[in-house]
PDB file of N, CA and C in Angstrom:
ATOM      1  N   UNK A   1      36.332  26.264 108.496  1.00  0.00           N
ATOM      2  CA  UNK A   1      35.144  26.188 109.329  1.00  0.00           C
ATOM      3  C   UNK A   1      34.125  27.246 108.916  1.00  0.00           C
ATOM      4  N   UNK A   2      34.729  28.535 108.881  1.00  0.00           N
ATOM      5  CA  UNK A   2      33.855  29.208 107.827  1.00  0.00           C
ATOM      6  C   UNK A   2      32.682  28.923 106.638  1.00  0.00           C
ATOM      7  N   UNK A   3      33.046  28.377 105.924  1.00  0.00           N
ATOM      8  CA  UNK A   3      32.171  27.568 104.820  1.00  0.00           C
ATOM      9  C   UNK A   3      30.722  26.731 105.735  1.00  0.00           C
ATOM     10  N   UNK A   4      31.747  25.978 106.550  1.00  0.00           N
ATOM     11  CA  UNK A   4      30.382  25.238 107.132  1.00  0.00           C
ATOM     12  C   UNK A   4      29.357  25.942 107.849  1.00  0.00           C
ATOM     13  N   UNK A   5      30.027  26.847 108.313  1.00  0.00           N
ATOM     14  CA  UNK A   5      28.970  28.095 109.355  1.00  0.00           C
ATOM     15  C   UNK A   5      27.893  28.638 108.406  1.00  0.00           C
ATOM     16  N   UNK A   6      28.533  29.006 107.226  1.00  0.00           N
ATOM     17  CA  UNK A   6      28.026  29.801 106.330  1.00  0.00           C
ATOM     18  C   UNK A   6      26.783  28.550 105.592  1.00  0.00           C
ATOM     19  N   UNK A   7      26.967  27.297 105.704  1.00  0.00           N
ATOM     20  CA  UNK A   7      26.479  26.628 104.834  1.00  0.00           C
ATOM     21  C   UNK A   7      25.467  26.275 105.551  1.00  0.00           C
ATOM     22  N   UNK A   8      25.418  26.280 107.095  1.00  0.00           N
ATOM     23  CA  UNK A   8      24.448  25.746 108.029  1.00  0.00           C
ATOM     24  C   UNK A   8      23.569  27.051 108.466  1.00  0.00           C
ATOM     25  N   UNK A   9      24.094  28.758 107.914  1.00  0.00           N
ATOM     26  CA  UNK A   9      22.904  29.625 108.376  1.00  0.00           C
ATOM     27  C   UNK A   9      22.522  29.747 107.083  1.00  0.00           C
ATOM     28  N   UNK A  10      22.719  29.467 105.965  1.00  0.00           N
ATOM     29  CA  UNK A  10      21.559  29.667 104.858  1.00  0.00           C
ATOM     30  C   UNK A  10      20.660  28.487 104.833  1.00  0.00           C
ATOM     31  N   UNK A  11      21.117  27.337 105.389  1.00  0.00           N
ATOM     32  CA  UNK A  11      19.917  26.087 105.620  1.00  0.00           C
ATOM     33  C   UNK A  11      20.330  25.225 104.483  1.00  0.00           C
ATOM     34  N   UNK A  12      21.196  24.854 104.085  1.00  0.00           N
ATOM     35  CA  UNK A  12      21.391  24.475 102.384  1.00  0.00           C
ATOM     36  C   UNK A  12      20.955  23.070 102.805  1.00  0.00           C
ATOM     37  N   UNK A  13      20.268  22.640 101.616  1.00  0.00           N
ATOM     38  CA  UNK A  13      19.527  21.511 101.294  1.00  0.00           C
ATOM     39  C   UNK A  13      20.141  20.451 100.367  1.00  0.00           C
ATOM     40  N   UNK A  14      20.267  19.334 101.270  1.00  0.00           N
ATOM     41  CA  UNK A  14      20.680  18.114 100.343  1.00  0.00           C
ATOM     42  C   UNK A  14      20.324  18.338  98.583  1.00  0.00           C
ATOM     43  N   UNK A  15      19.673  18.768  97.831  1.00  0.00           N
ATOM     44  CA  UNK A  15      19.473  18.640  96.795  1.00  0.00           C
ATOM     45  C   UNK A  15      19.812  19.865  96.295  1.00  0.00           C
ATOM     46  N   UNK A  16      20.508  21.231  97.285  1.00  0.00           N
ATOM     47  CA  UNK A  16      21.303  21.867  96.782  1.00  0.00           C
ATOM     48  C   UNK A  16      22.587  21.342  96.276  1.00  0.00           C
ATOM     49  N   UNK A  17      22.897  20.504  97.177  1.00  0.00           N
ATOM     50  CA  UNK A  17      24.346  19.814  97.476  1.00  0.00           C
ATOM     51  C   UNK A  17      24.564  19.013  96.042  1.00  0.00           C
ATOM     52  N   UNK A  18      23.517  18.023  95.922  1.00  0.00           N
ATOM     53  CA  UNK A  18      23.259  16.657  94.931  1.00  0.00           C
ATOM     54  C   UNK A  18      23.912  17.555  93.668  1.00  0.00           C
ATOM     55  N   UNK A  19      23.094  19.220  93.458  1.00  0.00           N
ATOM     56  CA  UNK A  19      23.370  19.947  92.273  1.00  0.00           C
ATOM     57  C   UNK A  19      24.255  20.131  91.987  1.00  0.00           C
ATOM     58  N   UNK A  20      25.529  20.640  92.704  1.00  0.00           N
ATOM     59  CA  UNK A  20      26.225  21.636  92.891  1.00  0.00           C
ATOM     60  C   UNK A  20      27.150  20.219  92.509  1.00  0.00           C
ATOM     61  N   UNK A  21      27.249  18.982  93.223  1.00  0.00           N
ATOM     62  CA  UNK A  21      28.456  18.016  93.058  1.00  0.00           C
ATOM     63  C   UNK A  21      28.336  17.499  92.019  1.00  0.00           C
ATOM     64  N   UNK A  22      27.204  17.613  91.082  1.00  0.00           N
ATOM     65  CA  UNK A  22      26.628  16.914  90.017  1.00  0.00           C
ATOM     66  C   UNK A  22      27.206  17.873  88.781  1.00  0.00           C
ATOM     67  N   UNK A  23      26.943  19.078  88.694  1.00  0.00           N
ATOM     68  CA  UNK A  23      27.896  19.875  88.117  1.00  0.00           C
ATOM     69  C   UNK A  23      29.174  20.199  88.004  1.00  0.00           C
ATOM     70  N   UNK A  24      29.377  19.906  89.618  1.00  0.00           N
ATOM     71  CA  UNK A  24      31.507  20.271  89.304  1.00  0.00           C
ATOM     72  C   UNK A  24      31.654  18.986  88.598  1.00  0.00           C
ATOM     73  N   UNK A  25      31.512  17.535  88.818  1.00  0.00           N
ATOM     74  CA  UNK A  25      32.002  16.447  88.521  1.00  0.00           C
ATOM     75  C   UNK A  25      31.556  16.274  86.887  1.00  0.00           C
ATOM     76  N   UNK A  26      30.463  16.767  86.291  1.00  0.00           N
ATOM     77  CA  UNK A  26      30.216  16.798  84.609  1.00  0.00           C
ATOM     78  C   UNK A  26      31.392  17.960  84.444  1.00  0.00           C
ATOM     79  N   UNK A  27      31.855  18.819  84.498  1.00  0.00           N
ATOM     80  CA  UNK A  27      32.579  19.959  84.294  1.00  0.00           C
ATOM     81  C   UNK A  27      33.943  19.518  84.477  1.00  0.00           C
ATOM     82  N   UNK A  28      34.169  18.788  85.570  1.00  0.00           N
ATOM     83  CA  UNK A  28      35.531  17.747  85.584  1.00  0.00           C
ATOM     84  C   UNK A  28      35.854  16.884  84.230  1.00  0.00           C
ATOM     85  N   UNK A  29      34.615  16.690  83.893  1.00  0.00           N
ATOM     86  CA  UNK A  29      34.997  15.325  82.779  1.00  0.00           C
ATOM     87  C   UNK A  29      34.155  14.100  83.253  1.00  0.00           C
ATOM     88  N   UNK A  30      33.435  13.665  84.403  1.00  0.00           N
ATOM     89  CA  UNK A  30      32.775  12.809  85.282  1.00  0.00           C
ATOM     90  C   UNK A  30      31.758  12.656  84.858  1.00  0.00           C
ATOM     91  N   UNK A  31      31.433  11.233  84.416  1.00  0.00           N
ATOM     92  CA  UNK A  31      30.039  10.645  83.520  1.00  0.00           C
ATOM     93  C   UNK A  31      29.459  10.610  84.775  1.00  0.00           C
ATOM     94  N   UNK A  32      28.178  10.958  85.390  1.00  0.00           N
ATOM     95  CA  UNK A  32      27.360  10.963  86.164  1.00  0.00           C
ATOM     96  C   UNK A  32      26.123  10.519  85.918  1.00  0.00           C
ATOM     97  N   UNK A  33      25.568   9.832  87.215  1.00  0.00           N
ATOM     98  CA  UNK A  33      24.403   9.123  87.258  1.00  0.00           C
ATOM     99  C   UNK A  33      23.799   9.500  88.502  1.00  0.00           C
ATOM    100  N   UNK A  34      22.494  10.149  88.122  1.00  0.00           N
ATOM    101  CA  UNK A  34      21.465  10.259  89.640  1.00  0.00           C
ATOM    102  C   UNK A  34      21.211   9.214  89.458  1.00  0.00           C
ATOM    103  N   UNK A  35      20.674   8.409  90.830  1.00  0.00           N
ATOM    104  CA  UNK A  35      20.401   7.300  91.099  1.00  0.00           C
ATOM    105  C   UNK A  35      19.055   8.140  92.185  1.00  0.00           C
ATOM    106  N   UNK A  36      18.006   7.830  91.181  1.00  0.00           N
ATOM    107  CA  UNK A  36      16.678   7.874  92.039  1.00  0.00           C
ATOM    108  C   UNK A  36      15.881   6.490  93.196  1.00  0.00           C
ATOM    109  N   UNK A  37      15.697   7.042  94.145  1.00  0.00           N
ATOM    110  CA  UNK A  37      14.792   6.017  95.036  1.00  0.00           C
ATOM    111  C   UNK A  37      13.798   6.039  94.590  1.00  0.00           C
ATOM    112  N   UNK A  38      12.799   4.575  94.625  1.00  0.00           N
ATOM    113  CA  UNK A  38      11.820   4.551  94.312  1.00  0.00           C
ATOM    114  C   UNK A  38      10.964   3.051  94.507  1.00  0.00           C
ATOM    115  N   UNK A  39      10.087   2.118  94.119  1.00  0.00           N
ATOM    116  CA  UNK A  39      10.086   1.056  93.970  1.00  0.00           C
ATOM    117  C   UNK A  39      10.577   0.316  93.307  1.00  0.00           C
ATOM    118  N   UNK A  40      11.260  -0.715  94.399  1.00  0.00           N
ATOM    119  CA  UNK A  40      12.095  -1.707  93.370  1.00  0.00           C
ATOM    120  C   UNK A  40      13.396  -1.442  93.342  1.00  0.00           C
ATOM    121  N   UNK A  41      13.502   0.132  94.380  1.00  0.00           N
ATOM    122  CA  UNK A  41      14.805   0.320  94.316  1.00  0.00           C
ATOM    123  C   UNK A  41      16.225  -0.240  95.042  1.00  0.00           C
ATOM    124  N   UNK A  42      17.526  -0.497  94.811  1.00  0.00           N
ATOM    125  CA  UNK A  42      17.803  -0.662  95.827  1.00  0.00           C
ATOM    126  C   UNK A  42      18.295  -0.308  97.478  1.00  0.00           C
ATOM    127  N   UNK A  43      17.851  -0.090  98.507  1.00  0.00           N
ATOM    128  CA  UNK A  43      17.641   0.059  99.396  1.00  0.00           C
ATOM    129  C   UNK A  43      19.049   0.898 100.038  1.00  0.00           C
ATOM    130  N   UNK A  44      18.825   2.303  99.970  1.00  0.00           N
ATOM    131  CA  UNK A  44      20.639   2.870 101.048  1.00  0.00           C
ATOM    132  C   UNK A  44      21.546   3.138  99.304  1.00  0.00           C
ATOM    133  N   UNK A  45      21.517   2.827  98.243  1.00  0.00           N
ATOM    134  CA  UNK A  45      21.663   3.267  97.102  1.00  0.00           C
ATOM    135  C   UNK A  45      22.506   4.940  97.184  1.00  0.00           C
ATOM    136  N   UNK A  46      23.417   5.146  96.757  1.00  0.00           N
ATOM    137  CA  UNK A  46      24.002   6.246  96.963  1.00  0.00           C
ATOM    138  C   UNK A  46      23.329   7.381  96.087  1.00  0.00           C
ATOM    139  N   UNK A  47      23.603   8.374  96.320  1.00  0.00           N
ATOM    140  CA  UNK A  47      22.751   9.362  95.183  1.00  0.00           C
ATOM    141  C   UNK A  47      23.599   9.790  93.635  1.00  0.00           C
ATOM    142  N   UNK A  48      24.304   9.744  93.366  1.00  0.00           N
ATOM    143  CA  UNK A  48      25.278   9.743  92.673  1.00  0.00           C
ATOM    144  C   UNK A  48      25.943   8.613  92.001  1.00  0.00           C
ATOM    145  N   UNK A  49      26.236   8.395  91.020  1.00  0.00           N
ATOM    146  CA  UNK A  49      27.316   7.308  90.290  1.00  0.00           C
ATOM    147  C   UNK A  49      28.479   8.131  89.771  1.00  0.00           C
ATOM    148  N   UNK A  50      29.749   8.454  89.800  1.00  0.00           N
ATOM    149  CA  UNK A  50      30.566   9.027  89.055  1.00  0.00           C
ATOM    150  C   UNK A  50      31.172   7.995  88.518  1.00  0.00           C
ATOM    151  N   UNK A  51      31.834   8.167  87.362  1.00  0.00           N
ATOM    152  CA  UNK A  51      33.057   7.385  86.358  1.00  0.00           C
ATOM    153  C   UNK A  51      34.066   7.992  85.180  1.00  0.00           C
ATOM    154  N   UNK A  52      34.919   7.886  85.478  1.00  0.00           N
ATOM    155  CA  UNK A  52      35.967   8.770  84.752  1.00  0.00           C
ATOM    156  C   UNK A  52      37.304   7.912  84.827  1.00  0.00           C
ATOM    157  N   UNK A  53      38.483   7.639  83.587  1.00  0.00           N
ATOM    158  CA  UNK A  53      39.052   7.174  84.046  1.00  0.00           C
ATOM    159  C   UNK A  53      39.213   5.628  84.237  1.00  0.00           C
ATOM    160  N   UNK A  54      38.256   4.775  84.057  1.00  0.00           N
ATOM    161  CA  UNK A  54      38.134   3.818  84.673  1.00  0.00           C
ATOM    162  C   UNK A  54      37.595   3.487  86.142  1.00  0.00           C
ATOM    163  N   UNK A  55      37.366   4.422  87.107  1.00  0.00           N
ATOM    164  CA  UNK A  55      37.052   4.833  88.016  1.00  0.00           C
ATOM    165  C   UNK A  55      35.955   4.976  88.847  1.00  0.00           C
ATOM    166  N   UNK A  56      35.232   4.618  89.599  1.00  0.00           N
ATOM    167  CA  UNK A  56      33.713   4.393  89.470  1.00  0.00           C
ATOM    168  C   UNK A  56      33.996   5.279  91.232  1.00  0.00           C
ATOM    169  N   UNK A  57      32.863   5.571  91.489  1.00  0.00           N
ATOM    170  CA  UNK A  57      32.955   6.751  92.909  1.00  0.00           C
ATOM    171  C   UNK A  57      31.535   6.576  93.249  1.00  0.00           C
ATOM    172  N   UNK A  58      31.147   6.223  94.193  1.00  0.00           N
ATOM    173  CA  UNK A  58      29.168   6.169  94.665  1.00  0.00           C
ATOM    174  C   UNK A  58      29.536   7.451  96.063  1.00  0.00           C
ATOM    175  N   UNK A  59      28.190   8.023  95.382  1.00  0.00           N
ATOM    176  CA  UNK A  59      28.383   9.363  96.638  1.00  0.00           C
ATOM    177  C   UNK A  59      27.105   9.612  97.218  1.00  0.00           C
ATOM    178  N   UNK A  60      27.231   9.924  98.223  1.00  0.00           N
ATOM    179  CA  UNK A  60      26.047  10.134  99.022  1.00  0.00           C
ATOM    180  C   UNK A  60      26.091  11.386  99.206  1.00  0.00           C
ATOM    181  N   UNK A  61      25.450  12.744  98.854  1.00  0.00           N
ATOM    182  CA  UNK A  61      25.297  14.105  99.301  1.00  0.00           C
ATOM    183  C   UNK A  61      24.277  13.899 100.429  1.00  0.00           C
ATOM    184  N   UNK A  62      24.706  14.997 101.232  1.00  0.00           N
ATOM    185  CA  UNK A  62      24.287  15.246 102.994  1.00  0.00           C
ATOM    186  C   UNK A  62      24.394  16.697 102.945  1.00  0.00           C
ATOM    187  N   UNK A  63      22.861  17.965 103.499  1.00  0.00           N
ATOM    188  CA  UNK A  63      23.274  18.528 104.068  1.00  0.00           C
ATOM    189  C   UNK A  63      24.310  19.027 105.280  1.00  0.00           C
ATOM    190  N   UNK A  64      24.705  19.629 105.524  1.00  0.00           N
ATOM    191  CA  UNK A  64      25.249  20.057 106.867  1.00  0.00           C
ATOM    192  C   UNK A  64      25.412  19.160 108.086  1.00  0.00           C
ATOM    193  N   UNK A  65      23.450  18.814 108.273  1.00  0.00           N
ATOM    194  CA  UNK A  65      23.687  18.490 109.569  1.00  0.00           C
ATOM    195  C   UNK A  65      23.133  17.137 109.023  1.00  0.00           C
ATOM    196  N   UNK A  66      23.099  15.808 107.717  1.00  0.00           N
ATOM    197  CA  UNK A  66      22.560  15.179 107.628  1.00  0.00           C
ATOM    198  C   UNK A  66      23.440  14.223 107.757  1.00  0.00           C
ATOM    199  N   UNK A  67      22.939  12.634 107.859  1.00  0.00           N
ATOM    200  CA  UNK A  67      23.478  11.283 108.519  1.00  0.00           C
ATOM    201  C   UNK A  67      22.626  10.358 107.563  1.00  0.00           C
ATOM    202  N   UNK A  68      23.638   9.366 107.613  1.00  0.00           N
ATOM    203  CA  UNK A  68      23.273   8.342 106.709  1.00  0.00           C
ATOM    204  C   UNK A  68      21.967   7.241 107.562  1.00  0.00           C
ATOM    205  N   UNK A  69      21.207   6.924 106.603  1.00  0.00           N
ATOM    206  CA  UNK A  69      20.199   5.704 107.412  1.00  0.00           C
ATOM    207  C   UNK A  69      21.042   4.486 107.432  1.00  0.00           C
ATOM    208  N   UNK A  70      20.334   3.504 108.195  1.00  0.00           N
ATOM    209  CA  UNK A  70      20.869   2.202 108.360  1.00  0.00           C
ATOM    210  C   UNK A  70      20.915   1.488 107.029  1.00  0.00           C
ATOM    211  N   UNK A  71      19.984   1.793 106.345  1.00  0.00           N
ATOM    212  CA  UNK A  71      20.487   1.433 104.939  1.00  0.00           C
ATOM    213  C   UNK A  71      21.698   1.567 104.118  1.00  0.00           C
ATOM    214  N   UNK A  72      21.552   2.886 103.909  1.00  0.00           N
ATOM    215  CA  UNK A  72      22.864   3.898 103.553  1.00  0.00           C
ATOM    216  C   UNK A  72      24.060   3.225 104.418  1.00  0.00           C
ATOM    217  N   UNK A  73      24.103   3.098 105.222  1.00  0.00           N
ATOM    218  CA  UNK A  73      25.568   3.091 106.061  1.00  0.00           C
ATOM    219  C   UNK A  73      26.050   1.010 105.403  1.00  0.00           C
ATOM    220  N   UNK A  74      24.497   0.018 105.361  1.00  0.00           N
ATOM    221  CA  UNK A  74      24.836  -0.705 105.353  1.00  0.00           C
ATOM    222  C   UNK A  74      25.588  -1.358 103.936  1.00  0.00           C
ATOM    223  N   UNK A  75      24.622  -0.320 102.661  1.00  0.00           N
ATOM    224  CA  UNK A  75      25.144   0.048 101.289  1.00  0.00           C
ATOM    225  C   UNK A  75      27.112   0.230 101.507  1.00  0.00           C
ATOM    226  N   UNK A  76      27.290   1.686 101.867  1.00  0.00           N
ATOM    227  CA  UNK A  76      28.562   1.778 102.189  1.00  0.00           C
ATOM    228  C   UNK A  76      29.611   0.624 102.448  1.00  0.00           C
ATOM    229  N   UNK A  77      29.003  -0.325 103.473  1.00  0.00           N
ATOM    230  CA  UNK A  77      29.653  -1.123 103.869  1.00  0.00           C
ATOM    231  C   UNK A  77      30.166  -2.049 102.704  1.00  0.00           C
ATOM    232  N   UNK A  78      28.782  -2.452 102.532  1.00  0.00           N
ATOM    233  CA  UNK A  78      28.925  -3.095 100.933  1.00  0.00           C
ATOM    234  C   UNK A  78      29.866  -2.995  99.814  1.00  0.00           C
ATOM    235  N   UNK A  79      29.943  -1.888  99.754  1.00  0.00           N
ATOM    236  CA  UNK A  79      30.690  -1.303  98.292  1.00  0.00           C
ATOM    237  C   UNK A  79      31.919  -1.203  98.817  1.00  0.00           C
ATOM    238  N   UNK A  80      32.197  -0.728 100.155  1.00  0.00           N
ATOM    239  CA  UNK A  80      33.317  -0.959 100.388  1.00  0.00           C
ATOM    240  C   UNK A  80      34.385  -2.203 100.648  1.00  0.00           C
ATOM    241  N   UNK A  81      33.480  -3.221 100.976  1.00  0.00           N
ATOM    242  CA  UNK A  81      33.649  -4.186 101.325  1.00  0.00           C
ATOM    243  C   UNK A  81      33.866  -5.050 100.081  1.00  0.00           C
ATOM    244  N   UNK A  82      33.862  -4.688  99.103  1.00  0.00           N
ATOM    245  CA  UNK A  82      33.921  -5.202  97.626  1.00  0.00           C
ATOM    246  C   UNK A  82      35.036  -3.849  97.133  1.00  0.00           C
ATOM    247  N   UNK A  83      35.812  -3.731  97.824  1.00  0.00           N
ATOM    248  CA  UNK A  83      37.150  -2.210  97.294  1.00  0.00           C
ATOM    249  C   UNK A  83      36.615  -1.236  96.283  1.00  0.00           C
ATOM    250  N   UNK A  84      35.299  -0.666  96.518  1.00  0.00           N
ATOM    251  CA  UNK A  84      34.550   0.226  95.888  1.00  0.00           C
ATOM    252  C   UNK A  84      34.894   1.353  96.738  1.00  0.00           C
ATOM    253  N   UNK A  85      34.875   2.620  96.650  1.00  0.00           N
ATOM    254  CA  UNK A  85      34.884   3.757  96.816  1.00  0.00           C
ATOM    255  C   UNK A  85      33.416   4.650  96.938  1.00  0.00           C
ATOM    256  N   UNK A  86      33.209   4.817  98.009  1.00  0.00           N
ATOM    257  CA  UNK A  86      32.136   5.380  98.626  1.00  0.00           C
ATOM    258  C   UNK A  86      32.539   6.469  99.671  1.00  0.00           C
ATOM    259  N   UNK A  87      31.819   7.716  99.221  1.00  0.00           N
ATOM    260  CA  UNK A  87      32.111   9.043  99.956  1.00  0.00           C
ATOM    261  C   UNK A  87      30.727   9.788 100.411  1.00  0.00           C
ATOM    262  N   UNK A  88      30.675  10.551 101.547  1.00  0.00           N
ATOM    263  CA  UNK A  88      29.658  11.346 101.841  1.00  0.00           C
ATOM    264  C   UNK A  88      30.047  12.422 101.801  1.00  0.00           C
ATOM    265  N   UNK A  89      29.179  13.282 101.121  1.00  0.00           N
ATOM    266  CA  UNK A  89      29.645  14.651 100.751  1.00  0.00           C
ATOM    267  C   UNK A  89      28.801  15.671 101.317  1.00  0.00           C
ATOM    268  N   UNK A  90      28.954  16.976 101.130  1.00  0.00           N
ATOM    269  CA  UNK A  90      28.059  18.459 101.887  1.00  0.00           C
ATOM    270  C   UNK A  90      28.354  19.220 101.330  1.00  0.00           C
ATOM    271  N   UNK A  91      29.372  19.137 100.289  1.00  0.00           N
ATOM    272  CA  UNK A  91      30.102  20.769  99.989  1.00  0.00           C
ATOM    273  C   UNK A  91      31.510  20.011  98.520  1.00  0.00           C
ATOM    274  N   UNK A  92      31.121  21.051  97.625  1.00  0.00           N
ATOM    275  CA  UNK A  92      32.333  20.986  96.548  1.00  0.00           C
ATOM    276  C   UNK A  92      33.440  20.085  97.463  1.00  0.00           C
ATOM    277  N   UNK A  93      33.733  21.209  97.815  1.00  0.00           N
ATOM    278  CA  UNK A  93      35.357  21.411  98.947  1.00  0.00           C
ATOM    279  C   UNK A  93      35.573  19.938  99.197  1.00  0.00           C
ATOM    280  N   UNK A  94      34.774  19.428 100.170  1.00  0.00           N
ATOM    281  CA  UNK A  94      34.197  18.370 100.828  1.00  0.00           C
ATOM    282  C   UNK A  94      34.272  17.119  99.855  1.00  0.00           C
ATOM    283  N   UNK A  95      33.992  17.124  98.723  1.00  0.00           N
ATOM    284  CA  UNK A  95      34.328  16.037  97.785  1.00  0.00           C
ATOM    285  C   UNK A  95      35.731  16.048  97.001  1.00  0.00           C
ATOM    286  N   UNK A  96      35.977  17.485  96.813  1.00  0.00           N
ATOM    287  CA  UNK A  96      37.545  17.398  96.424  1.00  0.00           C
ATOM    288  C   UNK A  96      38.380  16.698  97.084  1.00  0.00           C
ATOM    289  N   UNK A  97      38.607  17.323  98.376  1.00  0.00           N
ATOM    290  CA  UNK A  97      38.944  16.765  99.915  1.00  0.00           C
ATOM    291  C   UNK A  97      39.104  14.876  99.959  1.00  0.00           C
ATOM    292  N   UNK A  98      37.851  14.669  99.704  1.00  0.00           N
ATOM    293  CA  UNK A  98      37.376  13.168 100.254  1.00  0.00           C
ATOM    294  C   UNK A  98      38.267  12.236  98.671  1.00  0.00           C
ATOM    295  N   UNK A  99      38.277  12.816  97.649  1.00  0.00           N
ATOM    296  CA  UNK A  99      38.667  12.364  96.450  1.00  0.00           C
ATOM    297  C   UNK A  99      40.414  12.399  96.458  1.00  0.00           C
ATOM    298  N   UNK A 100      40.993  13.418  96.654  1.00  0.00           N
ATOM    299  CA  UNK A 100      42.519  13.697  96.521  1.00  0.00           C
ATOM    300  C   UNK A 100      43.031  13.044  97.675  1.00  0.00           C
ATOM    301  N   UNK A 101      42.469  12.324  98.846  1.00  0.00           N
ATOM    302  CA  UNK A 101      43.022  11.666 100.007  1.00  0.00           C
ATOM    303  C   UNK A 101      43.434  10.411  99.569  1.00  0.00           C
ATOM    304  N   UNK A 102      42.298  10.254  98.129  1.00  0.00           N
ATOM    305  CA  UNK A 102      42.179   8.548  98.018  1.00  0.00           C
ATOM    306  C   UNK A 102      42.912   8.484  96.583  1.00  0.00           C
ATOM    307  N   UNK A 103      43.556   9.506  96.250  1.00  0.00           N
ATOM    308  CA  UNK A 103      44.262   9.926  95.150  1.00  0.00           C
ATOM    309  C   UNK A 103      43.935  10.182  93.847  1.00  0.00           C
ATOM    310  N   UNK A 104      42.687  10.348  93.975  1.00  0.00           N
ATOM    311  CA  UNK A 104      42.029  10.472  92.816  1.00  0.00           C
ATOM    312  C   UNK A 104      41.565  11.908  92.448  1.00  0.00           C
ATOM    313  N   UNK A 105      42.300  12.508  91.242  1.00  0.00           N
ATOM    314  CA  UNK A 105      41.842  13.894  90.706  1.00  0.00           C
ATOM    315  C   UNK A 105      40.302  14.074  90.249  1.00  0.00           C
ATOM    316  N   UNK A 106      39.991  15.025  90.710  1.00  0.00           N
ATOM    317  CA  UNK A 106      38.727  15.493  91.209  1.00  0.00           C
ATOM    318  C   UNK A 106      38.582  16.091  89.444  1.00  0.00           C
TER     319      UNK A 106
END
């Protein structure tokens, strides 16, 4: 709980987050893809592509106190709903965590 306290009085910013998971996962070995919004884009689109392995991972980084839009949540559904693997993340920890549950080395 520590971490999160600590992560919510410096204010950390989703695109701290995007960085920080974008780096451990190239440093893992994890072919990564930002996936920019924009026109034409598709709509709730996760921010992240990982692949390693054979393995494909769509991630959504979230500050602290951030929540997915109705888009986002309906994306999720999607990918999941097709046995894709979709995680929301805030923190390293937080994606290790969300990855080794689903048995997959981080």
């Amino acid at each position: 709980m520590l971490k999160q306290e600590c992560f919510e009085y410096y204010q950390v910013k989703e695109r701290d987050v995007l960085a920080s998971i974008k780096s451990y996962l190239k440093y893992g070995g994890w072919y990564t893809i930002r996936v920019h919004q924009g026109l034409g884009s598709h709509r709730g689109v996760s921010d992240l592509v990982a692949v390693k392995d054979g393995i494909t991972v769509w991630i959504e980084c979230k500050s602290p106190r951030g929540t997915l839009s109705k888009d986002q949540q309906s994306f999720r559904e999607a990918i999941e709903a097709h046995g894709g693997i979709y995680v929301v993340v805030r923190s390293i920890d937080d994606l290790i965590e969300q990855l080794e549950s689903r048995g997959i080395r981080p």
